[in-house]
Protein backbone atom coordinates (compact mmCIF):
# COMPACT_ATOMS: atom_id res chain seq x y z
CA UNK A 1 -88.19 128.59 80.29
CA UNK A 2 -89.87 125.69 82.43
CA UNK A 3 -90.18 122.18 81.31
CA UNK A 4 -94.10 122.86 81.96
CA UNK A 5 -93.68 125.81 79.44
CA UNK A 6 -91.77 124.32 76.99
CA UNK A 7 -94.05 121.23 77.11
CA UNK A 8 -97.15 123.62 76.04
CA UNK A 9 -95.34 125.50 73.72
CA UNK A 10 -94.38 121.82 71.74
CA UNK A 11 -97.98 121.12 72.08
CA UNK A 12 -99.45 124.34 70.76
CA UNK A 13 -96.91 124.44 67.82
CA UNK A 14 -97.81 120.57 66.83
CA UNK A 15 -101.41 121.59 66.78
CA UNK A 16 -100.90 124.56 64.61
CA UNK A 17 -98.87 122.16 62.16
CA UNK A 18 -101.21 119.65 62.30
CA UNK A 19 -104.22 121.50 61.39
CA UNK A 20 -102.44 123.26 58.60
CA UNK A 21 -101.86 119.96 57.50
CA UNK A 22 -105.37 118.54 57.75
CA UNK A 23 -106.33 121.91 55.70
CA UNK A 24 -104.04 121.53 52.85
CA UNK A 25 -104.88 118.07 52.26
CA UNK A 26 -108.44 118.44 52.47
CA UNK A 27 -107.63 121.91 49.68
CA UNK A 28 -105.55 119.07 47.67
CA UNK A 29 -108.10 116.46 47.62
CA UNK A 30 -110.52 118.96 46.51
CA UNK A 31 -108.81 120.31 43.86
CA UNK A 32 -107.27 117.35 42.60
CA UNK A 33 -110.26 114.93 42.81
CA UNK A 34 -113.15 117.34 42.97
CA UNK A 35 -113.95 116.08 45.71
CA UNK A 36 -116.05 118.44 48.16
CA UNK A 37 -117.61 116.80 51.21
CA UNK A 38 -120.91 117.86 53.09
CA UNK A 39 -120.62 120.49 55.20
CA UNK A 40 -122.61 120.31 58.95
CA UNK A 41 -125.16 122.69 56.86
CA UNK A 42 -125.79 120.27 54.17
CA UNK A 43 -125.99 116.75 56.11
CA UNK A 44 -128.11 118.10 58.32
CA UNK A 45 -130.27 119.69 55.78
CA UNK A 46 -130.98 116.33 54.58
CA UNK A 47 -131.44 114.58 57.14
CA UNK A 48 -134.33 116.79 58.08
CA UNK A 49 -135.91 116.73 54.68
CA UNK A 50 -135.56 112.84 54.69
CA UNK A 51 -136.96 112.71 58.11
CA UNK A 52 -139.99 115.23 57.34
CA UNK A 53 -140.66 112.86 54.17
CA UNK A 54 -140.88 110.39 56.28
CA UNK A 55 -143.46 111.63 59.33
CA UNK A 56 -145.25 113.14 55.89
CA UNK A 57 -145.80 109.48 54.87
CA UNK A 58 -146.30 108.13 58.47
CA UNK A 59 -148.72 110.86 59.60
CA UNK A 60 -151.32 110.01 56.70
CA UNK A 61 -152.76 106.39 58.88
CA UNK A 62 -155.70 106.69 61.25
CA UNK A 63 -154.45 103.26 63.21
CA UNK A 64 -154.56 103.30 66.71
CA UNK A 65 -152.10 101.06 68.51
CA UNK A 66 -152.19 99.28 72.21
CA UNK A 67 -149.75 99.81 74.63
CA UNK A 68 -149.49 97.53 77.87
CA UNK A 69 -149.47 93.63 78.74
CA UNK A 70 -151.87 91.15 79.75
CA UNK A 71 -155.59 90.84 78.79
CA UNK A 72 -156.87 93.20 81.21
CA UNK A 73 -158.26 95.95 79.44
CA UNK A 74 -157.19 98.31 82.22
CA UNK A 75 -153.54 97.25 81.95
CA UNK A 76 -153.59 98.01 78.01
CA UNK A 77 -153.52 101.90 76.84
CA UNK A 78 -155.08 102.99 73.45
CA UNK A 79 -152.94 105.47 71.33
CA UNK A 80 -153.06 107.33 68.25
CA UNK A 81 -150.14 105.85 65.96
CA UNK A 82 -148.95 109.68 64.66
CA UNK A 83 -148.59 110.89 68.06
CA UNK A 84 -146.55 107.77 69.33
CA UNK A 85 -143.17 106.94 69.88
CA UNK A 86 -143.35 103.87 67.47
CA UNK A 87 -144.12 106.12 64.81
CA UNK A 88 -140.86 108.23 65.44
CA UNK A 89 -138.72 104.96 65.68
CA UNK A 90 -139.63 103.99 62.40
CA UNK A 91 -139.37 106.88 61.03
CA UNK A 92 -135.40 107.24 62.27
CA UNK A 93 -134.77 103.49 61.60
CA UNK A 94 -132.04 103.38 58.29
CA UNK A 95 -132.76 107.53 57.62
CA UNK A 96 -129.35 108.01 56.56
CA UNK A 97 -129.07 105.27 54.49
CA UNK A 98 -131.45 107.00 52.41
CA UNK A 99 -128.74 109.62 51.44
CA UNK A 100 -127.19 106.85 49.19
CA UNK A 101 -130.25 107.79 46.77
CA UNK A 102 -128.45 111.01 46.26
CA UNK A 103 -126.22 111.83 43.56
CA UNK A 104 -123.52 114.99 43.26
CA UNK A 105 -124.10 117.57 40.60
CA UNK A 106 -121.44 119.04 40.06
CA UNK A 107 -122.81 121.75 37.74
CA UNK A 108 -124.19 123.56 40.73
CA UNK A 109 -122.01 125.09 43.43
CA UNK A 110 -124.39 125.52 46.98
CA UNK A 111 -125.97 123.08 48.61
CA UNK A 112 -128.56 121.79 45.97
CA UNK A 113 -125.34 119.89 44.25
CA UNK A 114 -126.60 117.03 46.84
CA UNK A 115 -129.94 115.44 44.85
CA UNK A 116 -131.82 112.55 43.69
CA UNK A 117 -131.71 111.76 40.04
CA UNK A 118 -128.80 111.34 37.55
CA UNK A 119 -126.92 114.76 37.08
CA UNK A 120 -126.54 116.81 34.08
CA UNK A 121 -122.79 115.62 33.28
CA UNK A 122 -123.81 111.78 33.42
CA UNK A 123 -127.16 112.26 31.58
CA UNK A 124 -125.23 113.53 28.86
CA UNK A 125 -122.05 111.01 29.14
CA UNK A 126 -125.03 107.88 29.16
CA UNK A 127 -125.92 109.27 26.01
CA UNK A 128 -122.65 109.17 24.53
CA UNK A 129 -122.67 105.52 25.68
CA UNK A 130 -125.81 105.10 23.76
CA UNK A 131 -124.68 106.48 20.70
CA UNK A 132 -121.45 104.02 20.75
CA UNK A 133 -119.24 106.68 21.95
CA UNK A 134 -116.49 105.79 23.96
CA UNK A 135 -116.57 106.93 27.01
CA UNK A 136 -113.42 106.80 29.81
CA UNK A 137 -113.76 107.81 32.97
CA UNK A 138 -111.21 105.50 34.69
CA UNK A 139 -113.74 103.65 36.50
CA UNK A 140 -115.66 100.60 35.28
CA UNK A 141 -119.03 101.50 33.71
CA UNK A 142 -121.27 99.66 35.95
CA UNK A 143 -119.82 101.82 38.82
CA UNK A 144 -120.80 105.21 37.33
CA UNK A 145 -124.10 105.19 39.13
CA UNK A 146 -122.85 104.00 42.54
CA UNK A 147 -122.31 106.63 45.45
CA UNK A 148 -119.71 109.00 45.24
CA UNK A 149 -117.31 109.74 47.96
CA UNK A 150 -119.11 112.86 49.13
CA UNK A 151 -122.76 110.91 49.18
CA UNK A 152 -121.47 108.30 51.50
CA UNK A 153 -119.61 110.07 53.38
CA UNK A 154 -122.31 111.84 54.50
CA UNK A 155 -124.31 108.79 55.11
CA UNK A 156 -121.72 108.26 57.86
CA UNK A 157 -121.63 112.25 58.65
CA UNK A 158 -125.45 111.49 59.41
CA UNK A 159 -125.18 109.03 61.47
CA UNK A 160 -122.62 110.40 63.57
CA UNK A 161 -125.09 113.76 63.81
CA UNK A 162 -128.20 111.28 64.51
CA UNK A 163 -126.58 109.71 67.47
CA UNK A 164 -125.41 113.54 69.18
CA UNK A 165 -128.70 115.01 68.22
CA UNK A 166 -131.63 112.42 68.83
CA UNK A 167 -132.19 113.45 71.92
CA UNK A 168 -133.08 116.88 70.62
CA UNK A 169 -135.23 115.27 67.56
CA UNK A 170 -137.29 113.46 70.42
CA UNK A 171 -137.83 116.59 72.33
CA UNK A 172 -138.74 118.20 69.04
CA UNK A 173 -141.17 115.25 68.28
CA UNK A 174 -143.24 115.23 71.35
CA UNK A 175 -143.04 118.92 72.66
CA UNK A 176 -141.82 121.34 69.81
CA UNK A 177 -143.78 120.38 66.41
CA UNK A 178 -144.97 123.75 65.83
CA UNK A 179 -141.48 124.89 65.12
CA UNK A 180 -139.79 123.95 61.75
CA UNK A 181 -137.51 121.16 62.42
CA UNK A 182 -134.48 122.42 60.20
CA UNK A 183 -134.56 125.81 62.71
CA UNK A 184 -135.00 123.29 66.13
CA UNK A 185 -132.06 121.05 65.11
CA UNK A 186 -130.21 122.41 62.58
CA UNK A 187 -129.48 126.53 63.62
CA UNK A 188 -130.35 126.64 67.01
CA UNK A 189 -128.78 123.25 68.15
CA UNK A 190 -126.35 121.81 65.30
CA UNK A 191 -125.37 124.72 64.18
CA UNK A 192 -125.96 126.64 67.08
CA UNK A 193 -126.84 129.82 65.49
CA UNK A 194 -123.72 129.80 62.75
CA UNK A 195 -123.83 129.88 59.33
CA UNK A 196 -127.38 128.30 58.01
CA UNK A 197 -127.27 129.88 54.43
CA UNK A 198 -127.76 126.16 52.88
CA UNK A 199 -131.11 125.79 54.50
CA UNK A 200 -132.36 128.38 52.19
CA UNK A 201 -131.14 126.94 48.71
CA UNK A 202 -133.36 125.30 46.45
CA UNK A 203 -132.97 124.22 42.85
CA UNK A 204 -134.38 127.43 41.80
CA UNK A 205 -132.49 129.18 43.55
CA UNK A 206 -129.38 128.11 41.52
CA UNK A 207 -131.34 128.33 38.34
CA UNK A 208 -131.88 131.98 38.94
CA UNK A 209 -128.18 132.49 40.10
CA UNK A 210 -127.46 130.72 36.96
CA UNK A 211 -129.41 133.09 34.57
CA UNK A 212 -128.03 135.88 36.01
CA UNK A 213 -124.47 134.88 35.71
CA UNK A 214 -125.29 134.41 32.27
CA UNK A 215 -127.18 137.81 31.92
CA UNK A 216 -124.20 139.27 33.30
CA UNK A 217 -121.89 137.80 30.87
């Protein structure tokens, strides 16, 4: 065997190790910590609902803004504020930090675990607290309601989407509005056409997967 084989060979075989390692500790942290990060899916899911919340909010004004310099009136352009680029700017600037607002719930299993508003497990551990139970979770009290792991790490899972992809949300913005965003960015271009089955979970959805796994039983 060549050196230039037995060069790849070494190289193939450490790449094969190494990505059996990266999947048994990302099994291990899972199933030791419960911890379950966003999947492309999910982070861009939210991003897109965050960002259609936002040009919801942003398309309701009427202003009109100028575009140009000096006090010629030929020099300066009059445009609608919903159809500018200002309007999209604003719109991206800090979107991922709102994923922070999120919260896991780990009751459900898709998607829809990502969501604003206490979850079912702490509602019912605050009330504990209330009552004078104790309560030990092995983290200070006051951090109970911070992120968790998952939620900010797909702040930073955003971000790192946000800068590949806003390109494509510009083009999207100014040419391709009648098309749903989540099918623009997230299956034909983040995804590219792989598995999409988050974008379809809602809350009800669970709820009804829920009843029926309890029909069942």
């Amino acid at each position: 065997m060549s050196f230039g084989n037995k060069l790849f060979v070494t190289i193939t075989l450490f790449a094969i190790i190494a990505t059996i390692c990266l999947a048994e500790e990302k099994s291990v942290e899972e199933e030791v910590y419960g911890v379950k990060y966003a999947n492309n899916c999910e982070v861009c899911k939210y991003l897109v609902i965050e960002l259609e919340e936002r040009l919801k909010q942003t398309g309701k004004t009427h202003d009109v803004i100028e575009t140009g310099y000096g006090f010629d009136d030929q020099t300066r352009h009059k445009k609608k504020y919903v159809v500018s680029e200002l309007r999209l700017v604003e719109s991206l600037d800090g979107i991922c930090e709102t994923l922070l607002e999120y919260n896991i719930h780990k009751e459900r299993k898709d998607s829809t675990r990502f969501a604003k508003g206490m979850s079912t497990t702490f509602k019912t551990l605050h009330g504990l607290v209330d009552k004078g139970v104790k309560v030990d979770l092995g983290m200070p009290f006051d951090l109970w309601d911070k992120p968790s792991a998952e939620v900010t790490h797909m702040k930073t899972q955003c971000e790192d989407l946000l800068e590949k992809h806003e390109s494509d949300i510009e083009n999207w913005y100014f040419n391709h509005q009648k098309q749903p965003l989540n099918k623009y960015l997230c299956v034909d271009r983040v995804l590219k056409r792989g598995d999409a089955g988050c974008l379809d979970e809602t809350l009800s959805h669970t709820n009804n997967n829920n009843n029926n796994e309890k029909q069942e039983l």
